[in-house]
Protein backbone atom coordinates (compact mmCIF):
# COMPACT_ATOMS: atom_id res chain seq x y z
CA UNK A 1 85.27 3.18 142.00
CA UNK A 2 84.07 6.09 139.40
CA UNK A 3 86.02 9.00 139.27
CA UNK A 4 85.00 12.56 138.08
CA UNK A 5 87.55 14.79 137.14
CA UNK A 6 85.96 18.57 136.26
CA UNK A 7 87.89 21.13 134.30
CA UNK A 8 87.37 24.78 135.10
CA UNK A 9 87.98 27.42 132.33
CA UNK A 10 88.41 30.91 133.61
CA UNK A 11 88.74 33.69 130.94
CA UNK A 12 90.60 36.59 132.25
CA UNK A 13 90.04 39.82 130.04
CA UNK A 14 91.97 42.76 130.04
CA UNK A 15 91.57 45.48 132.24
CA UNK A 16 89.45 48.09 130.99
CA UNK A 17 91.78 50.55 129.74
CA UNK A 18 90.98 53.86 130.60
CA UNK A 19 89.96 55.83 127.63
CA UNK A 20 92.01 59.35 126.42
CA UNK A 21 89.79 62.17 127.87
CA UNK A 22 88.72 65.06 125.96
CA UNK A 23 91.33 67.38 126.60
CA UNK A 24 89.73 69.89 129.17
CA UNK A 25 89.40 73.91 129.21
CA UNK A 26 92.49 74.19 131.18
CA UNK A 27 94.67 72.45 128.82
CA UNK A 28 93.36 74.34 125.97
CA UNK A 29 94.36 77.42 127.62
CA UNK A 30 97.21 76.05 128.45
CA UNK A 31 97.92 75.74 124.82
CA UNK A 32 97.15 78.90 123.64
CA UNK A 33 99.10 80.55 126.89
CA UNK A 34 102.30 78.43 125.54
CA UNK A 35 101.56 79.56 121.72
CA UNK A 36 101.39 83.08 123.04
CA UNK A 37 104.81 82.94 125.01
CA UNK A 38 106.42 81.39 121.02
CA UNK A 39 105.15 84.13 119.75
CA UNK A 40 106.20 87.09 121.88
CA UNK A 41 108.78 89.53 120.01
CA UNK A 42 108.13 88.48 116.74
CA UNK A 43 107.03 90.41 113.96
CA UNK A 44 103.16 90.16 113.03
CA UNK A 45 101.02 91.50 110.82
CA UNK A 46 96.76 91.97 111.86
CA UNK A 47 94.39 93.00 110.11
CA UNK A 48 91.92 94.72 111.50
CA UNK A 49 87.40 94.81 111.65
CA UNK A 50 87.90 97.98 109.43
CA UNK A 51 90.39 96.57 106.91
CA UNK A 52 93.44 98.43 108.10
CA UNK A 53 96.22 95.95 108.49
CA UNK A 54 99.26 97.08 111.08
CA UNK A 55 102.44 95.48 111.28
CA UNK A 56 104.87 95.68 114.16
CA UNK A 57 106.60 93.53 116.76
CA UNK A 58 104.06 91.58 119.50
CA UNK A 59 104.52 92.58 123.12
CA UNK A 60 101.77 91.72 125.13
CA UNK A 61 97.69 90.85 125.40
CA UNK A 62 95.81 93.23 127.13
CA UNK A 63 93.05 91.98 129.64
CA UNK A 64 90.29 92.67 127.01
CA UNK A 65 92.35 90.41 124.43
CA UNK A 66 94.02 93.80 122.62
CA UNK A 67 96.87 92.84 120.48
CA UNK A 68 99.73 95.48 121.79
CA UNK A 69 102.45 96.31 119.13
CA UNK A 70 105.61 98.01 118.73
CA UNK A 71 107.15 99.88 116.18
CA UNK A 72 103.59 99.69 114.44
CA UNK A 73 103.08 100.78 110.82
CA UNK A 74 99.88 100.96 109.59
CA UNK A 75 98.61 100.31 106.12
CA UNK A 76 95.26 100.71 104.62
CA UNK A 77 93.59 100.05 100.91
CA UNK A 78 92.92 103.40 99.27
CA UNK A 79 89.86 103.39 96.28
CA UNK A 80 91.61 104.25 93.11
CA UNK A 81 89.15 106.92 91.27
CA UNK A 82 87.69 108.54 93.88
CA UNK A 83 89.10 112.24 94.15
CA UNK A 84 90.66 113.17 97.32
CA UNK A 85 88.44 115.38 99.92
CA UNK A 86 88.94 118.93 99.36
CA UNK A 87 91.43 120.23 102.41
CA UNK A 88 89.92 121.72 105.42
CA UNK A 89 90.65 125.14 106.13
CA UNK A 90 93.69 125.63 108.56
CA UNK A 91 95.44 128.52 110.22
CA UNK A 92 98.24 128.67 107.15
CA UNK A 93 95.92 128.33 104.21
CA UNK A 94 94.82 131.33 102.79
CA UNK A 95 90.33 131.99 103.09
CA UNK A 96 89.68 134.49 100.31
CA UNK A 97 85.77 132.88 101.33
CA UNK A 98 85.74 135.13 104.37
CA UNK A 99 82.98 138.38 104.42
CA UNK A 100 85.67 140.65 105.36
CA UNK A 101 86.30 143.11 103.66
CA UNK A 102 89.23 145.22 102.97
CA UNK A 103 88.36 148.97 101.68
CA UNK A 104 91.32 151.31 101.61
């Protein structure tokens, strides 16, 4: 009498693991929501489009994405060499330029 004896190999491989998604939109803002809150109160400094920089404590982001700050001072660069504008004329400054005249 023959006998046959088969072997049968089975490879199991792993599971697919499932790959770390991109984090989404609403993690990101998430983020920046939670970086926001850390930041509330403190003291910052912005500079602004124009060059003026303020500095003053954070409170709050408007709708439109305004920084609001309190207790703001605001600096700007002045150009050294440049001569001041002349004043504008005001109710306490005397106008000897006016065409009245004064005959006693």
């Amino acid at each position: 009498q023959t006998s046959t004896m088969t072997t049968t190999t089975t490879t199991t491989s792993p599971p697919p693991t499932a790959s770390p998604s991109p984090p989404s939109a609403s993690d990101d803002n998430n983020n920046l929501l939670h970086t926001i809150h850390l930041l509330l109160g403190s003291k910052l400094r912005v500079t602004m489009t124009d060059g003026r920089i303020a500095r003053g404590n954070f409170v709050c982001l408007d709708r439109l994405g305004n920084i609001i700050l309190d207790n703001v001072v605001e600096y700007r660069k002045v150009a050294h060499g440049i001569p001041p504008p002349p004043p504008t004329g005001g109710a306490d400054e005397d106008d000897d330029d006016d065409d009245s005249t004064n005959d006693d």
